[in-house]
C-alpha atoms as a PDB file:
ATOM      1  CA  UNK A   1    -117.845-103.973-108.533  1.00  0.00           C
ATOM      2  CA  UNK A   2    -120.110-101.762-110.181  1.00  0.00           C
ATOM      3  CA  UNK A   3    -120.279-101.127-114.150  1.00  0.00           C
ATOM      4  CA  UNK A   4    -117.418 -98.845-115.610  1.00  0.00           C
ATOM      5  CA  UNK A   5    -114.971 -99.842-113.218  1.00  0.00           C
ATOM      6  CA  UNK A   6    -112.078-101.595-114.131  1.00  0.00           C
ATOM      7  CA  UNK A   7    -110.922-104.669-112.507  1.00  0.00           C
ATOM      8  CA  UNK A   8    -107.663-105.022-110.502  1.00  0.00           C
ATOM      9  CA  UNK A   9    -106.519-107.610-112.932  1.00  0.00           C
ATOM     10  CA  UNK A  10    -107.626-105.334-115.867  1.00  0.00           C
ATOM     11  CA  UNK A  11    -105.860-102.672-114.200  1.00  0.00           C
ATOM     12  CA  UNK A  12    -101.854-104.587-114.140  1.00  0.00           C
ATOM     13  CA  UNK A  13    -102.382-105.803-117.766  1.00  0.00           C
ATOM     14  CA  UNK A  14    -101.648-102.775-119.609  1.00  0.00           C
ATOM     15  CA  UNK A  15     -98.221-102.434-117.708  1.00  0.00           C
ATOM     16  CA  UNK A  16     -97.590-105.839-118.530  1.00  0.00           C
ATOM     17  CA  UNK A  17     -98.228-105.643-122.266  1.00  0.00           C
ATOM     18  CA  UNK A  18     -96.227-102.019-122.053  1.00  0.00           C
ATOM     19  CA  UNK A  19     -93.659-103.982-120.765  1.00  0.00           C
ATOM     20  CA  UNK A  20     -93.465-106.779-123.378  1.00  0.00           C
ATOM     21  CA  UNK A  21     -93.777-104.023-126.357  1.00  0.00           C
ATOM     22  CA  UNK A  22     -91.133-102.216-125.132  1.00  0.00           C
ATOM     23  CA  UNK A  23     -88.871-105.341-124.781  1.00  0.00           C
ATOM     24  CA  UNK A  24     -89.625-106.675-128.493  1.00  0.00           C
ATOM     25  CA  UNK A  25     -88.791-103.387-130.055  1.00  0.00           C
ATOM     26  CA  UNK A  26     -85.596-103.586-127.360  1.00  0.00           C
ATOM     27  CA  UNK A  27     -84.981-106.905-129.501  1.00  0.00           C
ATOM     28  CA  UNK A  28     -85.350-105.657-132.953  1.00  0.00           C
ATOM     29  CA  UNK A  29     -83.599-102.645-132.309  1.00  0.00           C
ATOM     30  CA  UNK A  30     -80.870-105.380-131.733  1.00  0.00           C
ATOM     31  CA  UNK A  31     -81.133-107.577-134.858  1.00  0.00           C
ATOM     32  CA  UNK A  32     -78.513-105.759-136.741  1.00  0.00           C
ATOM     33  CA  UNK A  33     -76.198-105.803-134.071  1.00  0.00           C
ATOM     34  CA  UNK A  34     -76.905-109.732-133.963  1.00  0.00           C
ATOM     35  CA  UNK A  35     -76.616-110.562-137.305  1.00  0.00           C
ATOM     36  CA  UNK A  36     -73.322-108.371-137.542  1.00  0.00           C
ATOM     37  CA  UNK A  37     -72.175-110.315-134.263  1.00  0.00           C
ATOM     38  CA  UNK A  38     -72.952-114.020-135.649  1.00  0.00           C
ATOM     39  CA  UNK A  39     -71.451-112.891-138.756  1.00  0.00           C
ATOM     40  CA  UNK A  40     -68.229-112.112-136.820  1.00  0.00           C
ATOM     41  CA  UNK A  41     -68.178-116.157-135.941  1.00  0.00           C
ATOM     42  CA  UNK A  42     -69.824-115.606-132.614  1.00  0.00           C
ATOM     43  CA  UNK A  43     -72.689-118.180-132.722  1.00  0.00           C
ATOM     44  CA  UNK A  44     -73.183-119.800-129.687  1.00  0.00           C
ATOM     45  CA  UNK A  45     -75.361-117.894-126.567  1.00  0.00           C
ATOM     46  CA  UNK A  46     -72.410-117.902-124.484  1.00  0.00           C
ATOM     47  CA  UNK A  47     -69.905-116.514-127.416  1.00  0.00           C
ATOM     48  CA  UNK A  48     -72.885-113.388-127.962  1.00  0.00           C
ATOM     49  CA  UNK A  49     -72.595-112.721-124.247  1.00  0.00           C
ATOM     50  CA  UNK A  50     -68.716-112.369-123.886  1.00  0.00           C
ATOM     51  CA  UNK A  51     -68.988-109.832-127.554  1.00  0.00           C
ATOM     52  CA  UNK A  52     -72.083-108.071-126.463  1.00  0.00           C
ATOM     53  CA  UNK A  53     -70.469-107.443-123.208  1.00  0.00           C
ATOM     54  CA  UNK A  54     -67.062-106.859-124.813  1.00  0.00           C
ATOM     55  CA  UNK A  55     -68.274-104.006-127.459  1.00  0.00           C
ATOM     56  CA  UNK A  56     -70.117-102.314-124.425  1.00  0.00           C
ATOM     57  CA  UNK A  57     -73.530-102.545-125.636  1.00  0.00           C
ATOM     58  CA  UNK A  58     -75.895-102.123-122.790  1.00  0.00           C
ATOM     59  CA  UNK A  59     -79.285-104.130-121.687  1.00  0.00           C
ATOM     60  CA  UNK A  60     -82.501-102.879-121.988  1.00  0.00           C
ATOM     61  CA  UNK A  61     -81.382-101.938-117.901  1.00  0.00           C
ATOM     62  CA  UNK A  62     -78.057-100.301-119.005  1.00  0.00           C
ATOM     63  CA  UNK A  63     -76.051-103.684-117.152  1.00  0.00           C
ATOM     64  CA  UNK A  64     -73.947-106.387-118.696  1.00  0.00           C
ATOM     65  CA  UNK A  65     -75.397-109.016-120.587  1.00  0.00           C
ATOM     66  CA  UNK A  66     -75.620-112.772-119.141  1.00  0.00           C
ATOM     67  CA  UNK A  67     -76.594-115.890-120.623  1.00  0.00           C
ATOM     68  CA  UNK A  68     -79.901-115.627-119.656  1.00  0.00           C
ATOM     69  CA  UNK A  69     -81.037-112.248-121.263  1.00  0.00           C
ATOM     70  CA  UNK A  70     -79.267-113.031-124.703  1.00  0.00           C
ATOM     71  CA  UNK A  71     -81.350-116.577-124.656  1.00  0.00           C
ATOM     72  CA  UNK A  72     -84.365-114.676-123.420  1.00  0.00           C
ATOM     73  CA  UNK A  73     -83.806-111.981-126.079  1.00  0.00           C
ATOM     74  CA  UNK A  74     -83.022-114.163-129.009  1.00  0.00           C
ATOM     75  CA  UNK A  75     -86.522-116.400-128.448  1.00  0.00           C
ATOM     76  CA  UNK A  76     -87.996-113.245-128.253  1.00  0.00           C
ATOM     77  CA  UNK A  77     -86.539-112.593-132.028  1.00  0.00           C
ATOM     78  CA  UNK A  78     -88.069-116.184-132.593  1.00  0.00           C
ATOM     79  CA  UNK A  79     -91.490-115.029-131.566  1.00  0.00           C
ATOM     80  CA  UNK A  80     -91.357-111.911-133.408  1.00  0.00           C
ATOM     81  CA  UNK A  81     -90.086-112.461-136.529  1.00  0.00           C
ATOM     82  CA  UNK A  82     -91.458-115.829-137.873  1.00  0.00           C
ATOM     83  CA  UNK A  83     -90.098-117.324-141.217  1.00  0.00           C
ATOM     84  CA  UNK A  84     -87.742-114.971-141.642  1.00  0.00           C
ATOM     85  CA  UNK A  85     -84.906-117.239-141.092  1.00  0.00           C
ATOM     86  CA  UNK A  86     -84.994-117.601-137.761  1.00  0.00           C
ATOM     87  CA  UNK A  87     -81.729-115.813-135.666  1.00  0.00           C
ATOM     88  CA  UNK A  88     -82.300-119.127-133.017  1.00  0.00           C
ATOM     89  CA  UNK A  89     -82.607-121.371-134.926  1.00  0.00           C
ATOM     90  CA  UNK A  90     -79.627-123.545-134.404  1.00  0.00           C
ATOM     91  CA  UNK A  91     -78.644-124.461-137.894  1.00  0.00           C
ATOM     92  CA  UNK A  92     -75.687-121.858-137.793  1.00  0.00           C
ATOM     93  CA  UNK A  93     -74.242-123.769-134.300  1.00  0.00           C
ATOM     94  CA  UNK A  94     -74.650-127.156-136.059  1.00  0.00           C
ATOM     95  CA  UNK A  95     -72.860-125.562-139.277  1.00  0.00           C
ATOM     96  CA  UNK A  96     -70.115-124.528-137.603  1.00  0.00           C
ATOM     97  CA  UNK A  97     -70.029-127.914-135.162  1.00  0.00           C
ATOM     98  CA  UNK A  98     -69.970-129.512-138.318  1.00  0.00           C
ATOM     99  CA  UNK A  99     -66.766-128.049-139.369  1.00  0.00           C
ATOM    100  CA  UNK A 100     -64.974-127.946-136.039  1.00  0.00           C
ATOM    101  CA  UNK A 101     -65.711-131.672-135.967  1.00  0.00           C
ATOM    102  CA  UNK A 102     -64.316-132.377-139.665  1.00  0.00           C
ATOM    103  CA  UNK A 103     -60.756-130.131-138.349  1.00  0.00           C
ATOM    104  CA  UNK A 104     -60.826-132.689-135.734  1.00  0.00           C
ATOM    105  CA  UNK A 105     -60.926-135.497-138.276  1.00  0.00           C
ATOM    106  CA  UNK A 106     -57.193-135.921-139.230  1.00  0.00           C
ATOM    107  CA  UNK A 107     -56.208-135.564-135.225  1.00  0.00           C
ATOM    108  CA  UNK A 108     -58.491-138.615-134.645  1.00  0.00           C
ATOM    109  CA  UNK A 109     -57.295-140.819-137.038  1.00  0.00           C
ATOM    110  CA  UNK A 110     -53.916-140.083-135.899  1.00  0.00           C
ATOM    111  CA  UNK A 111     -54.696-140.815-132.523  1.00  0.00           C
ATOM    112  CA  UNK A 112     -56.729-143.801-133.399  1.00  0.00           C
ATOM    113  CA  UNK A 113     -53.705-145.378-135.467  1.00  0.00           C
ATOM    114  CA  UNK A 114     -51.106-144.688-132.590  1.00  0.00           C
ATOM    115  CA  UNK A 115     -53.781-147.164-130.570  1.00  0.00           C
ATOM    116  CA  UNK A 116     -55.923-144.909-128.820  1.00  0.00           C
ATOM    117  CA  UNK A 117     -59.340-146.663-129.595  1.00  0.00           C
ATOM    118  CA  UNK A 118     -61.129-145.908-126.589  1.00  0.00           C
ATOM    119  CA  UNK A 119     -63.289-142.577-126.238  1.00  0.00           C
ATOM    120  CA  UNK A 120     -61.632-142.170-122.437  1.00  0.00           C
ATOM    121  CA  UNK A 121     -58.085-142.889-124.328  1.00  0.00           C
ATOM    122  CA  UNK A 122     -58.897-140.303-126.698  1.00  0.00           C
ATOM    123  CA  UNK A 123     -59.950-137.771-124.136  1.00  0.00           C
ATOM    124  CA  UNK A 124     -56.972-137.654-122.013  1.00  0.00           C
ATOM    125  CA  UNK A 125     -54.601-137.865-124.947  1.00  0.00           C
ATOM    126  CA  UNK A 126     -56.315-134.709-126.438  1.00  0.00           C
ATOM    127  CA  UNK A 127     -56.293-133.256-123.055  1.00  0.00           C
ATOM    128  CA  UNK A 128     -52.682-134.004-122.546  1.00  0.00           C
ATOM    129  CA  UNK A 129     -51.439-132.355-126.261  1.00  0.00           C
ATOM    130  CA  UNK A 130     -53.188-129.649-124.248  1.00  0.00           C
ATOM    131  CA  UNK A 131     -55.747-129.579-127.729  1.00  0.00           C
ATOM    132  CA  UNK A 132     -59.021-127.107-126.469  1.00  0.00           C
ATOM    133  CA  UNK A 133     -62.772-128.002-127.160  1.00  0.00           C
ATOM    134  CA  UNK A 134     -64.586-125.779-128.370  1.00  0.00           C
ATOM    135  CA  UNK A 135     -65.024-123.521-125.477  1.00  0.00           C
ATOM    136  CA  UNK A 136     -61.157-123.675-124.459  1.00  0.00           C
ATOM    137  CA  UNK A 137     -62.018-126.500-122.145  1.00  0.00           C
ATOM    138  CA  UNK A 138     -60.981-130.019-121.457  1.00  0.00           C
ATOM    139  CA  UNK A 139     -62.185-133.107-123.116  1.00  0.00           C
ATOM    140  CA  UNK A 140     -64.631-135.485-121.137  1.00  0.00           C
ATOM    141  CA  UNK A 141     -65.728-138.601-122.728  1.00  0.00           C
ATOM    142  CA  UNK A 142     -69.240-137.402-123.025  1.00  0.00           C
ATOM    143  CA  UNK A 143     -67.555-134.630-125.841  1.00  0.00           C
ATOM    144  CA  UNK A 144     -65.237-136.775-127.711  1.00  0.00           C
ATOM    145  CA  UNK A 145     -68.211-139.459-127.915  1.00  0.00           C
ATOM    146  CA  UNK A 146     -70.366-136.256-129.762  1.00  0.00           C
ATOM    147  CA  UNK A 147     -67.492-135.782-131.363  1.00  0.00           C
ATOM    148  CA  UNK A 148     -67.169-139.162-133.188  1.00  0.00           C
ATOM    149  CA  UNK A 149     -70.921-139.501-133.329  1.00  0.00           C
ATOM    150  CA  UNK A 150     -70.737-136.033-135.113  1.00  0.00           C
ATOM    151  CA  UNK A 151     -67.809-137.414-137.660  1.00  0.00           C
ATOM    152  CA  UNK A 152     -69.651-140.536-138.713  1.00  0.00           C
ATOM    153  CA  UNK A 153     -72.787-138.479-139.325  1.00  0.00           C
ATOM    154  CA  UNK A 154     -70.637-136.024-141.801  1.00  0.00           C
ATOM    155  CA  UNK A 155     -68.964-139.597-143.491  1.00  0.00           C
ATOM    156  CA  UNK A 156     -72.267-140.976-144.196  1.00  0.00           C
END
């Protein structure tokens, strides 16, 4: 190669940093529309997807928004906008785990005074009082046993 020439490699890294610039400014064009969306009570990745989708606002691509893109989107955010408390954080899903799981309090000691001690017992009586998780799904052991681990962390 001989001086003044640019480099194949130099030559694709313009595009790619293009690319990224015009995704994070995608992303903050989006932070109101986040905030206002997590406000709404829609705080998990999955619950932004199905309201994203459902108020018609379009991808950087003009297509529907999937789990993937709002998680690669929202770690974007993270990157971009450091200390400024943090859209991914998590502490909004454990809030509001928190208080799903203290709702679920007085249904567990009911259950666990009509004898249901077990966290399989517990499961399929929940499931059959047809009473939804959180995702308006049935209860597998592996969710009630977060569950209870969730309530004893709030009693202590």
């Amino acid at each position: 190669m001989e001086r003044g020439q640019t480099s194949p490699g130099r030559r694709g890294l313009h595009g790619g940093l293009a690319g990224k610039r015009a995704a994070d400014l995608r992303a903050l064009t989006l932070v109101a529309t986040i905030r206002e969306v997590r406000a709404a009570g829609f705080v998990s990745q999955r619950a932004l997807v199905d309201e994203l989708n459902r108020r018609g606002i379009p991808t950087a691509r003009g297509g529907r928004w999937h789990y993937t893109t709002v998680v690669r989107m929202l770690t974007r955010l993270d990157r971009i906008m450091p200390g400024k408390g943090g859209i991914n954080n998590g502490l909004a899903s454990k809030r509001v785990a928190d208080v799903r799981a203290e709702a679920f309090g007085p249904t567990i000691r009911k259950l666990r005074k009509a004898g249901f001690f077990s966290i399989k017992a517990i499961a399929r009586e929940l499931n059959e009082r047809e009473i939804p998780t959180a995702r308006s799904r049935k209860w597998h052991p592996t969710s009630v046993g977060r569950l209870l681990h969730r309530l004893k962390r709030l009693d202590e």
